[in-house]
C-alpha atoms as a PDB file:
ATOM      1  CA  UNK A   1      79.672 120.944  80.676  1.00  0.00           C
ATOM      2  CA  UNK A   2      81.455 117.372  80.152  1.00  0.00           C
ATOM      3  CA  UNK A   3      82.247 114.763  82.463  1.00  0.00           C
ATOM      4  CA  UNK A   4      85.770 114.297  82.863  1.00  0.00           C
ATOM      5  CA  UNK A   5      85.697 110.276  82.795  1.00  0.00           C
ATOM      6  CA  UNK A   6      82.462 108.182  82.604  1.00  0.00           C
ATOM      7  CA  UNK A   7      80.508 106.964  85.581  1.00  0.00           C
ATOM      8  CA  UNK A   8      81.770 103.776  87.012  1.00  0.00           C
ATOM      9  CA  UNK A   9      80.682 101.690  90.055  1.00  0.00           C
ATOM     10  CA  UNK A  10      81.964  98.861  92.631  1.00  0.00           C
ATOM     11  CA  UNK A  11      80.261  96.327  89.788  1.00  0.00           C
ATOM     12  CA  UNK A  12      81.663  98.006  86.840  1.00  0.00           C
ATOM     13  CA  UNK A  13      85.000  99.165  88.283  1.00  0.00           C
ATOM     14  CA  UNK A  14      87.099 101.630  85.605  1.00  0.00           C
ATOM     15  CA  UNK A  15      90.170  99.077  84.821  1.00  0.00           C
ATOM     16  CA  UNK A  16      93.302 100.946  86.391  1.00  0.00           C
ATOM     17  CA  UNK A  17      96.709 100.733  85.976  1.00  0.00           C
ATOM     18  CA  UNK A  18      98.954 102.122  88.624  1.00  0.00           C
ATOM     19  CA  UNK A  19     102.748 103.552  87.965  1.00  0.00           C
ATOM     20  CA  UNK A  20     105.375 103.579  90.127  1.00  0.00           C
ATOM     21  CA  UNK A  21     108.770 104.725  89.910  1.00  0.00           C
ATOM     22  CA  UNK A  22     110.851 104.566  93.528  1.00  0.00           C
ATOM     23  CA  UNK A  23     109.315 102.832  97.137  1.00  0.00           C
ATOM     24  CA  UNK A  24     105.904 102.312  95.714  1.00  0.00           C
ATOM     25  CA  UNK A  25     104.342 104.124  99.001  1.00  0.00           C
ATOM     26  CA  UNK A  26     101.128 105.773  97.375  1.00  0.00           C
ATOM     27  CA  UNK A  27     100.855 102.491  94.965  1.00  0.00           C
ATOM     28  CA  UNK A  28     100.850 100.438  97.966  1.00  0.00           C
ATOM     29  CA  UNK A  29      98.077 102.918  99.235  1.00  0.00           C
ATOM     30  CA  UNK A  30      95.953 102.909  96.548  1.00  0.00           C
ATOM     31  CA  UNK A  31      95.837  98.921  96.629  1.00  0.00           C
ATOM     32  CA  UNK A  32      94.945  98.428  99.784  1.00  0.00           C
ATOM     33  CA  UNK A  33      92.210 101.290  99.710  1.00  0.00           C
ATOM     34  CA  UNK A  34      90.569  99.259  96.929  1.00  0.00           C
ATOM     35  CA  UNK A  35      90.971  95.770  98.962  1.00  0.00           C
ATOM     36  CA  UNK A  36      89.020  97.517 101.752  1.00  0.00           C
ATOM     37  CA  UNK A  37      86.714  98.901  99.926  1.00  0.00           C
ATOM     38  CA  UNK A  38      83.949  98.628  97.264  1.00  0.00           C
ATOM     39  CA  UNK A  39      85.783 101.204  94.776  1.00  0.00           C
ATOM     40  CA  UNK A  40      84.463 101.988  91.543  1.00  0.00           C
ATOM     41  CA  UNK A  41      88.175 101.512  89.907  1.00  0.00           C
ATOM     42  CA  UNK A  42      90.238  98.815  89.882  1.00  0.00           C
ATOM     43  CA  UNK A  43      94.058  97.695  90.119  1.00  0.00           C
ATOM     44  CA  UNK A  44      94.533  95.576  86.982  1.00  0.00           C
ATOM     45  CA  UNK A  45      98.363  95.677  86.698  1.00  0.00           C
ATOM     46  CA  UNK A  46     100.892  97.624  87.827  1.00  0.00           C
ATOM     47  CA  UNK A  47     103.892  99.308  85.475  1.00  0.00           C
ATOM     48  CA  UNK A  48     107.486 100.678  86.287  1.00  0.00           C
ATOM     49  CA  UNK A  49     110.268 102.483  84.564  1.00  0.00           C
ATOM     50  CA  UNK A  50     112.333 101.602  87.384  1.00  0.00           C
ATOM     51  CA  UNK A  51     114.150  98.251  87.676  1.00  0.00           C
ATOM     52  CA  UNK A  52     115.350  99.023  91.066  1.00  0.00           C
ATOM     53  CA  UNK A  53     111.241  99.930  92.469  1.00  0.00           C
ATOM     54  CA  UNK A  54     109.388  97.885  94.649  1.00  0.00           C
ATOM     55  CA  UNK A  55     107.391  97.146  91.624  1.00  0.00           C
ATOM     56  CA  UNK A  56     107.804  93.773  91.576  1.00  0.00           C
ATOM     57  CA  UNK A  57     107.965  93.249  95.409  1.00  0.00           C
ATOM     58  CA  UNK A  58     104.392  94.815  95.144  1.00  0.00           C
ATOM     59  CA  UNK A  59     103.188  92.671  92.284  1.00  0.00           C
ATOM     60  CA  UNK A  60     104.274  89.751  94.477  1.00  0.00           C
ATOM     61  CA  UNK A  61     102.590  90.620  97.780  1.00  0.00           C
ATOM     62  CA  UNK A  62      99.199  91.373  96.194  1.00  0.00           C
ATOM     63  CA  UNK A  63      99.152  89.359  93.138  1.00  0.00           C
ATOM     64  CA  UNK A  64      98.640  92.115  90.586  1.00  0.00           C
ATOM     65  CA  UNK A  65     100.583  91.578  86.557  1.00  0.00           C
ATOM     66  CA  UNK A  66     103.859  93.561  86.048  1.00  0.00           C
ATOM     67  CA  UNK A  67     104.453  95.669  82.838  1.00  0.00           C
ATOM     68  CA  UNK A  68     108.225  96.767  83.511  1.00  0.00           C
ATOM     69  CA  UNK A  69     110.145  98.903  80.886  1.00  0.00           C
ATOM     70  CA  UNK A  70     113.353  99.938  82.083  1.00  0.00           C
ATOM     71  CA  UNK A  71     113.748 104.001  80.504  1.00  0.00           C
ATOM     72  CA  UNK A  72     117.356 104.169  80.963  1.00  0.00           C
ATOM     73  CA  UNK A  73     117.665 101.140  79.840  1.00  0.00           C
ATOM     74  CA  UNK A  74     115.129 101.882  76.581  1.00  0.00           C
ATOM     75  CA  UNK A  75     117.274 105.234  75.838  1.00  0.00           C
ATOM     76  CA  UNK A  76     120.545 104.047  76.187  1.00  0.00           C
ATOM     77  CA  UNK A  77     119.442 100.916  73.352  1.00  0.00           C
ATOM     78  CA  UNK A  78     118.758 103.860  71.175  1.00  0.00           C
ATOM     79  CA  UNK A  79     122.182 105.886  71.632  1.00  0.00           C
ATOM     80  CA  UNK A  80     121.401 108.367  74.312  1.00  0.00           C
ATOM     81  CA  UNK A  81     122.902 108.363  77.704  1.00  0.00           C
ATOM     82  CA  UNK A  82     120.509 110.592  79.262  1.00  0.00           C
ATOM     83  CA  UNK A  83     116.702 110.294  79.818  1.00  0.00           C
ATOM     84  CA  UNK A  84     116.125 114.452  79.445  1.00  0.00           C
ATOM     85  CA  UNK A  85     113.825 115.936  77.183  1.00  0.00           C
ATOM     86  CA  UNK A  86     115.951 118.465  76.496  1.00  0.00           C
ATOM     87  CA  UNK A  87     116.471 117.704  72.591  1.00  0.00           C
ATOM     88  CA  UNK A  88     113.828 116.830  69.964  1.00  0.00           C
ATOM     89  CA  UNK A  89     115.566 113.337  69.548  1.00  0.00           C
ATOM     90  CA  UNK A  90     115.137 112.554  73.448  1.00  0.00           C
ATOM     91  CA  UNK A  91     111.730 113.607  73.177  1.00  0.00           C
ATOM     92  CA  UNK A  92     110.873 111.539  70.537  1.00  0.00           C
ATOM     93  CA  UNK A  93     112.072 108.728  72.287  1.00  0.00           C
ATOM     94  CA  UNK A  94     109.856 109.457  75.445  1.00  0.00           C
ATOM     95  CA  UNK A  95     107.243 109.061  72.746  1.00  0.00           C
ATOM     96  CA  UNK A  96     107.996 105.769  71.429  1.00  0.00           C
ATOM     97  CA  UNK A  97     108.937 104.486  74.970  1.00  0.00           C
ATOM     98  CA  UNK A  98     105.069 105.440  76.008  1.00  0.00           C
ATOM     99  CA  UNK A  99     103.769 104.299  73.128  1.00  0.00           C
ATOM    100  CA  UNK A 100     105.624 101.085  73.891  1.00  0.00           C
ATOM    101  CA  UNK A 101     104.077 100.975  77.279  1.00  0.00           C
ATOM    102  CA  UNK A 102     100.212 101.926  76.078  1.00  0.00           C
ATOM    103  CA  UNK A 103     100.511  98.909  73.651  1.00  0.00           C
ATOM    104  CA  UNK A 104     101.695  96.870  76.731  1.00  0.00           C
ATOM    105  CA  UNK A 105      98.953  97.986  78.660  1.00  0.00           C
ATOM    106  CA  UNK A 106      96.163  97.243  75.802  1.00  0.00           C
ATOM    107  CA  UNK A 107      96.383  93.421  77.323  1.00  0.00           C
ATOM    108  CA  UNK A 108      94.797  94.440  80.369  1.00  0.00           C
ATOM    109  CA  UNK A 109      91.826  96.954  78.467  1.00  0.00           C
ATOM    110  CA  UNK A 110      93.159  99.577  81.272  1.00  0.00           C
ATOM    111  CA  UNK A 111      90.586 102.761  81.112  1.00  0.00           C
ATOM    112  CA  UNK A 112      92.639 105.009  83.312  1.00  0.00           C
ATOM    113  CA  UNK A 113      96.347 105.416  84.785  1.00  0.00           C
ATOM    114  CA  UNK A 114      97.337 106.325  88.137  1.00  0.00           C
ATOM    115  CA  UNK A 115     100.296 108.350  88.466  1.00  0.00           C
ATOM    116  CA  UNK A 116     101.525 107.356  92.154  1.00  0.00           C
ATOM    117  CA  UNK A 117     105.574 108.548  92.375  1.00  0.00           C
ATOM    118  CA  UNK A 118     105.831 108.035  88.575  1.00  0.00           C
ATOM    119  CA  UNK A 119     109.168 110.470  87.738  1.00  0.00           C
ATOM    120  CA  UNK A 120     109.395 110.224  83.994  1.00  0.00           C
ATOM    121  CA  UNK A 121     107.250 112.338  81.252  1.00  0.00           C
ATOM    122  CA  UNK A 122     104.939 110.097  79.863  1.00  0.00           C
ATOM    123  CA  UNK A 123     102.659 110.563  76.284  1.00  0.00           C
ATOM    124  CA  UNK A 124     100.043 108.400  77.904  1.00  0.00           C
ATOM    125  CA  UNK A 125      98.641 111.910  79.578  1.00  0.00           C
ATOM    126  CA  UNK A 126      97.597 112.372  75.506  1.00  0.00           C
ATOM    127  CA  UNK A 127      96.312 108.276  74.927  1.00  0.00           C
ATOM    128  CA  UNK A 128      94.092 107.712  78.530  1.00  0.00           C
ATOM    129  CA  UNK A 129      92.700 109.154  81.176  1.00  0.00           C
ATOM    130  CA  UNK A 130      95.704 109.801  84.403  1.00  0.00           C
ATOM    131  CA  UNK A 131      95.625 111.398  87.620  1.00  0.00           C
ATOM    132  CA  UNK A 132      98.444 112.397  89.058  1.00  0.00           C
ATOM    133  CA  UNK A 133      99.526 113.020  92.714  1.00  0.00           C
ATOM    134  CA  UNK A 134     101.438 116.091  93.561  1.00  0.00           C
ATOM    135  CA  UNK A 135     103.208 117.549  96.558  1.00  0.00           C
ATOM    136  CA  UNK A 136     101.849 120.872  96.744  1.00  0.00           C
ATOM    137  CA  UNK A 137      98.838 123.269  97.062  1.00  0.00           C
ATOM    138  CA  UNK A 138      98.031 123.452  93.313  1.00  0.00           C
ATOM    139  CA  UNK A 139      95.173 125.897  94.111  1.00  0.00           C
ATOM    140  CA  UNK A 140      97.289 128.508  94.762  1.00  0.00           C
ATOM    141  CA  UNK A 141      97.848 130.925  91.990  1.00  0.00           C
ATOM    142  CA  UNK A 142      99.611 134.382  91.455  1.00  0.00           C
ATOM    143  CA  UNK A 143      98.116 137.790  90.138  1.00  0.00           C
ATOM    144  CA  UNK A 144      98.505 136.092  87.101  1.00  0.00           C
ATOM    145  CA  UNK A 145      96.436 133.288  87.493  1.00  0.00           C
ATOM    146  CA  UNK A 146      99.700 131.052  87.489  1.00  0.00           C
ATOM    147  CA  UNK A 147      99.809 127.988  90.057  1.00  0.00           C
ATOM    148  CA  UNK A 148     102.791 128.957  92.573  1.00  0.00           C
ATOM    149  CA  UNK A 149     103.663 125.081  94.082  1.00  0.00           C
ATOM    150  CA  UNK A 150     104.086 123.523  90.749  1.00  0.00           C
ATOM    151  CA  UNK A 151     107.120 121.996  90.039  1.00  0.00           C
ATOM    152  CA  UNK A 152     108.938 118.702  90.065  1.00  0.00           C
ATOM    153  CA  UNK A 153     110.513 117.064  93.291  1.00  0.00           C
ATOM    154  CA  UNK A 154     111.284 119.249  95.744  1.00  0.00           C
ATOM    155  CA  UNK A 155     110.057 122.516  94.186  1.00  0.00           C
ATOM    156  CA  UNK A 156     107.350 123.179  95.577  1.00  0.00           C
ATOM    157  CA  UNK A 157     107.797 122.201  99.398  1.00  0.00           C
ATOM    158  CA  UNK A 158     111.080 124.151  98.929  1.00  0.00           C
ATOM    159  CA  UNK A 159     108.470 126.828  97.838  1.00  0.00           C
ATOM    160  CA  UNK A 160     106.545 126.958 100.410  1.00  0.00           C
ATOM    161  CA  UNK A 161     109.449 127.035 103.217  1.00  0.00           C
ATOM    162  CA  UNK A 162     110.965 130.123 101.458  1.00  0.00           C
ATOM    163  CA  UNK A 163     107.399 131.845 101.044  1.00  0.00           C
ATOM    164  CA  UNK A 164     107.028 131.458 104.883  1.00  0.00           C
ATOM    165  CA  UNK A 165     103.774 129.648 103.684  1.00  0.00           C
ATOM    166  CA  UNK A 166     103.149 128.196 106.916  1.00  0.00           C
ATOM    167  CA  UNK A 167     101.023 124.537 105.302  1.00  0.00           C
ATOM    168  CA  UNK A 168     102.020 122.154 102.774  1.00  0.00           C
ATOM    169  CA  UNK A 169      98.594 120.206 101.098  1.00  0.00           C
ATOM    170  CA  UNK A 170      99.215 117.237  98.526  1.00  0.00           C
ATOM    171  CA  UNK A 171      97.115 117.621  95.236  1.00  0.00           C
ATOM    172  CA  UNK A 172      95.508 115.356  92.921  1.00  0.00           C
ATOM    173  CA  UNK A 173      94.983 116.127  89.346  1.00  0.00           C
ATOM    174  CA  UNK A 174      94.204 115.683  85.979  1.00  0.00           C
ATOM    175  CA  UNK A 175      97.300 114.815  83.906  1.00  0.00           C
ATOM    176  CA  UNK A 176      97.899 117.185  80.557  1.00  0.00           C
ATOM    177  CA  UNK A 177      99.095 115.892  77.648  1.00  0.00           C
ATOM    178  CA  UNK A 178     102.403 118.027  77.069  1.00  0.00           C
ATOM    179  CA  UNK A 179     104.904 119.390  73.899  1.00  0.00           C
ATOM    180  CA  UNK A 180     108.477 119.646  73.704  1.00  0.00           C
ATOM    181  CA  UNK A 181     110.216 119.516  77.117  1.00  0.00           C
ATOM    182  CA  UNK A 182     106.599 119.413  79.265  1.00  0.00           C
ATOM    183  CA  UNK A 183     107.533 122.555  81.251  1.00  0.00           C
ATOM    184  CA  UNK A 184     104.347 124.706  79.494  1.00  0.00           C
ATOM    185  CA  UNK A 185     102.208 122.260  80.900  1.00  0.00           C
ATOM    186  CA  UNK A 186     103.441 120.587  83.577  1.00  0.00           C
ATOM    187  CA  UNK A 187     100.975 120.221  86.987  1.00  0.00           C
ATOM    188  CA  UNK A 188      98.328 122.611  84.442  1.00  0.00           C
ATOM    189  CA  UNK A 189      95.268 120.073  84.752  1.00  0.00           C
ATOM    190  CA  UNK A 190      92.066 120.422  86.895  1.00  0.00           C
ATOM    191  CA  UNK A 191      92.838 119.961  90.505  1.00  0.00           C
ATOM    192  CA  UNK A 192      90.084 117.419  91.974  1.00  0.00           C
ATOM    193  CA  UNK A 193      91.456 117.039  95.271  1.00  0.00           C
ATOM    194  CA  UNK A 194      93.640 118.352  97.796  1.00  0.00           C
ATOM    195  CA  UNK A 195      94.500 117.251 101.429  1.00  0.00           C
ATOM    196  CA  UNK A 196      93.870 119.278 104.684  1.00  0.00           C
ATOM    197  CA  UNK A 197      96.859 121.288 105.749  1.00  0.00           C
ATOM    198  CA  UNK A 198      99.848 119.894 106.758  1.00  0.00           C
ATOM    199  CA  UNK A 199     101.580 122.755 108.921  1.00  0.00           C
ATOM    200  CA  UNK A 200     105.165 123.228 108.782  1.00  0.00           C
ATOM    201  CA  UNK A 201     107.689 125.128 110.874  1.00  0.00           C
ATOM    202  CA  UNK A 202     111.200 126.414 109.627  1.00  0.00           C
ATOM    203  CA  UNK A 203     112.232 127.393 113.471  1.00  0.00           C
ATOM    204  CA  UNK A 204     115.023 127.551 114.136  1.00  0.00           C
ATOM    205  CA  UNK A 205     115.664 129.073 110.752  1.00  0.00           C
ATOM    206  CA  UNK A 206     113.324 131.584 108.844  1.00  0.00           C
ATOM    207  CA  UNK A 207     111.937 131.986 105.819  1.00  0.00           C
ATOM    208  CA  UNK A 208     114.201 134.359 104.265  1.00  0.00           C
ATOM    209  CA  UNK A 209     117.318 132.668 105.503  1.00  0.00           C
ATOM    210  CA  UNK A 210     116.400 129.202 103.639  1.00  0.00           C
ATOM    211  CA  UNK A 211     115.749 131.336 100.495  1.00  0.00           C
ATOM    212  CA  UNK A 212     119.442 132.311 101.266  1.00  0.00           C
ATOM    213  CA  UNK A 213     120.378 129.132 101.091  1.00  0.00           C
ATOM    214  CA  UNK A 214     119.047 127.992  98.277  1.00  0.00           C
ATOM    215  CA  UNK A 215     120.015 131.286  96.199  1.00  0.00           C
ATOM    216  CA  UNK A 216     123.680 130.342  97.520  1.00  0.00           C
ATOM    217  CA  UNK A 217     123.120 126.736  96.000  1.00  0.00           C
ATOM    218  CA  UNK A 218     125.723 125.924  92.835  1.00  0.00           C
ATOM    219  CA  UNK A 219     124.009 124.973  89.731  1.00  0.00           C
ATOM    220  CA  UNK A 220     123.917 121.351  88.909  1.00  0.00           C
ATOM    221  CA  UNK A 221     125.132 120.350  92.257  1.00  0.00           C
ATOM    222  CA  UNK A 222     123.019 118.332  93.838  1.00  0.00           C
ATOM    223  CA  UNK A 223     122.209 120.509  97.373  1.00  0.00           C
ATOM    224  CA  UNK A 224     122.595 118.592 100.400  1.00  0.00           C
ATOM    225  CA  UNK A 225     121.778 121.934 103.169  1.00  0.00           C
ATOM    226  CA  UNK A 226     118.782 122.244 105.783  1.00  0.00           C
ATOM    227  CA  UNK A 227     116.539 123.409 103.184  1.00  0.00           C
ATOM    228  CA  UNK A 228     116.566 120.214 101.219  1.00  0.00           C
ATOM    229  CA  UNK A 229     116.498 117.915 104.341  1.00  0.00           C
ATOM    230  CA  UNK A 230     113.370 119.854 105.924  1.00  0.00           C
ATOM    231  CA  UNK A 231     111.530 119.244 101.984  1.00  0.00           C
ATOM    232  CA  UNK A 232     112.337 115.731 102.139  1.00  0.00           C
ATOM    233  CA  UNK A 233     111.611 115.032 105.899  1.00  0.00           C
ATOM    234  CA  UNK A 234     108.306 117.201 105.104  1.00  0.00           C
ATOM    235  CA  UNK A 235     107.533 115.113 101.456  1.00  0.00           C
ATOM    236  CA  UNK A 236     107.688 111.908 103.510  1.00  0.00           C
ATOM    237  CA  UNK A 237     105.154 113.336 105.700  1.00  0.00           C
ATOM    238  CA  UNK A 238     102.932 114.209 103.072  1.00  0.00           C
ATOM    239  CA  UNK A 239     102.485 110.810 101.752  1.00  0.00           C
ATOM    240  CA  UNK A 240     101.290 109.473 104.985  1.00  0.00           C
ATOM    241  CA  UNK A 241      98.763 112.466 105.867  1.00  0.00           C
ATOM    242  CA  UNK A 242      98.731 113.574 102.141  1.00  0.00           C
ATOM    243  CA  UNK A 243      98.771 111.307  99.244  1.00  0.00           C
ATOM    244  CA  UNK A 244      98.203 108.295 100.987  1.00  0.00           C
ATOM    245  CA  UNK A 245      94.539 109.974 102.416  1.00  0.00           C
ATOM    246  CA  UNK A 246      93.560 111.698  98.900  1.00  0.00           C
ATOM    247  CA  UNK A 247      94.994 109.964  95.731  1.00  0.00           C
ATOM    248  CA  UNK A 248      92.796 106.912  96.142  1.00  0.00           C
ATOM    249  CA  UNK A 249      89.855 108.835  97.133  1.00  0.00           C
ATOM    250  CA  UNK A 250      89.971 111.478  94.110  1.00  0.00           C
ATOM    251  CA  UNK A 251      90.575 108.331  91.819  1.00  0.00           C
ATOM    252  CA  UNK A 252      86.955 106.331  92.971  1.00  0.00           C
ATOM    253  CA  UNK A 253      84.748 110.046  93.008  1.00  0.00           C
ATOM    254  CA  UNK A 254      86.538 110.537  89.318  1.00  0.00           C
ATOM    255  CA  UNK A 255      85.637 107.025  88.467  1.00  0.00           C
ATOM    256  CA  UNK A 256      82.448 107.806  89.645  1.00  0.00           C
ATOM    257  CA  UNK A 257      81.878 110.407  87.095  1.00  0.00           C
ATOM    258  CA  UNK A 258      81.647 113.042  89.720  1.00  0.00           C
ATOM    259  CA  UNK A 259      83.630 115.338  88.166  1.00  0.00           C
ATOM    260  CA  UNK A 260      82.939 118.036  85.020  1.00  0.00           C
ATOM    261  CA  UNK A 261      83.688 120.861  83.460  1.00  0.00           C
ATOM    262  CA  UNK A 262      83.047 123.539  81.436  1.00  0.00           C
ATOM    263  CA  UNK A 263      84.224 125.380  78.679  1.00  0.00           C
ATOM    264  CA  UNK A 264      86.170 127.847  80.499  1.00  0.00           C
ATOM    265  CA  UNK A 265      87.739 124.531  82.721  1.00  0.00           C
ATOM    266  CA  UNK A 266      85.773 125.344  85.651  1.00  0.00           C
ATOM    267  CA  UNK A 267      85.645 122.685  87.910  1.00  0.00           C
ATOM    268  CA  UNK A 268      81.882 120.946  88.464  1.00  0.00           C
ATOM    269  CA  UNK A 269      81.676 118.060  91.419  1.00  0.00           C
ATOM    270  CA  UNK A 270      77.921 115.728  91.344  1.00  0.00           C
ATOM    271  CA  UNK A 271      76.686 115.286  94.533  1.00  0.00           C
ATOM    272  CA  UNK A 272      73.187 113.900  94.736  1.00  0.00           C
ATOM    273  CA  UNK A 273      72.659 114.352  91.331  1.00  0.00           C
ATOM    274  CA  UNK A 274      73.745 117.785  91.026  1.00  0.00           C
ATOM    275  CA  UNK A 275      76.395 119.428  89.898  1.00  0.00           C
ATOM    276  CA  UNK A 276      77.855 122.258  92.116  1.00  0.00           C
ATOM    277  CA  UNK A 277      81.043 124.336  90.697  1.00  0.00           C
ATOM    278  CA  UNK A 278      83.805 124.213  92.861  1.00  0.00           C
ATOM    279  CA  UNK A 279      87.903 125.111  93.038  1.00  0.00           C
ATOM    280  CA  UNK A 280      88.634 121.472  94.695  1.00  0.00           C
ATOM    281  CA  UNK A 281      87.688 118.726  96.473  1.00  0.00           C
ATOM    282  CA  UNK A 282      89.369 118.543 100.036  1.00  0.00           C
ATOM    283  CA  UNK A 283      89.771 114.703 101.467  1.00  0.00           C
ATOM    284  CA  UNK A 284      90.233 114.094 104.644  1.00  0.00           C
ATOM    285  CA  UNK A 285      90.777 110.943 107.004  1.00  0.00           C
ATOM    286  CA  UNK A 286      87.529 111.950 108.378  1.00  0.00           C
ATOM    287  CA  UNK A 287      85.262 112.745 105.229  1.00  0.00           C
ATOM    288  CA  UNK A 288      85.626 115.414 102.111  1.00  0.00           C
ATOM    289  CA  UNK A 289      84.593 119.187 101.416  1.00  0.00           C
ATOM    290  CA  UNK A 290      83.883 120.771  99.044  1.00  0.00           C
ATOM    291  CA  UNK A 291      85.717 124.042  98.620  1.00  0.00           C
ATOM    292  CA  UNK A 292      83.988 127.367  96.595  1.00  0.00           C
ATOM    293  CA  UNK A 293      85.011 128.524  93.994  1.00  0.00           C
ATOM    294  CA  UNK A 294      86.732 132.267  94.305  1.00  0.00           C
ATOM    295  CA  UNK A 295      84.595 135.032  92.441  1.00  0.00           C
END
């Protein structure tokens, strides 16, 4: 069994950086949790791809460095107009543009990297230590062992609405390093935390009539139906009784060195010295549980 970061405390903090990409909601969230309380990480500088973010009003309001490198901005210098990784040449830009960014970051001796809204693909999954927050239930898992609410943006609240799922949960995990386009092993690490469930209702339409609509959708058009407003009114939701609740908490019990595992990638939380195997971690406003593994 193997620790999946090593063991930190409120004197020793693990020195954090936190990346943000759009409205810097779960950034903001993870700052404050560590101004009000004794956290075993730390926010030592905060990073954006994203000229437009509120990267820098953040940096300004709590007095935290800003590493900024603008990836539109980086790929368009070297000849490409789009930031896809849909070609070996764009991918080997996404690694230059990280490795850019980890040498940036080597200033501030960061130990791990919170993903909080960070949209781009980033090679620093393969350099440090990052968690990443997700909006789905990645516990959930086909006949096949494969995790059904992966996915990027919408995806997987879309999911859930057209699998009359009934709950949405935000999940925290592990960040993979990744090949070619990502897609092999993208939301694939170990899932330390989820949220309770956040209950959702499609009334007045039904399952099977918003998995009409988005089977009706026209490729590369960007949808703009119920289906898609009900995700995003339900994704804003999530960060306030999801994300918001979980990411910071999963980041201090990981800093902690609380979490292991094996050599199968079972999933081991300490708690009073011990090591208990487990599928997750569920935080709540109210405390955490620990939730058994399936046999």
């Amino acid at each position: 069994m193997k620790l999946l970061f090593p063991e930190h405390n409120e004197n020793t903090p693990a020195r954090s950086a936190v990346l943000l990409s759009g409205t810097g909601s779960n950034a903001e969230a993870v700052i404050r949790y560590c101004r009000q309380n004794k956290c075993a990480f730390s926010v030592e500088v905060l990073v954006t791809d994203n000229p437009e973010s509120k990267a820098a009003e953040l940096s300004q309001i709590y007095d935290i460095p800003l590493i900024e490198l603008d990836i539109r901005k980086f790929y368009a210098e070297h000849g490409e107009s789009s930031i896809k990784l849909d070609s070996p040449r764009r991918q080997e830009l996404r690694d230059f543009w990280s490795k850019e960014l980890f040498n940036r970051l080597t200033t501030y001796k960061i130990e791990l990297v919170l993903l909080a809204g960070f949209i781009p693909l980033t090679s620093l999954t393969g350099m440090l230590p990052c968690l990443n927050v997700h909006p789905g239930d990645l516990t959930v898992t086909d006949e096949l062992g494969r995790r059904i609410y992966a996915g990027l943006h919408y995806r997987p609240v879309e999911d859930a609405f057209c699998d009359g799922r009934g709950f949405v949960r935000s999940s925290v995990i592990v960040a993979q390093p990744y090949s070619g386009d990502g897609t092999k092993e993208m939301d694939s690490g170990p899932v330390i935390g989820i949220s309770e469930k956040i209950f959702i209702d499609p009334s007045p339409e039904t399952s099977a009539s918003l998995a009409e609509i988005r089977r009706r959708r026209i490729p590369g058009k960007r949808p703009d139906d119920i289906l898609r407003k009900k995700a995003a009114a339900c994704i804003e939701e999530m960060k306030v009784r999801g994300d918001h609740v979980i990411f910071a908490s999963a980041a201090d019990d990981f800093s902690r060195g609380k979490f292991a595992c094996d050599e199968n990638g079972n999933l081991f939380y300490k708690e009073n010295s011990t090591f208990t195997g487990i599928a997750s971690v569920e935080y709540t406003p109210n405390g955490k549980i620990l939730l058994e593994r399936s046999r």
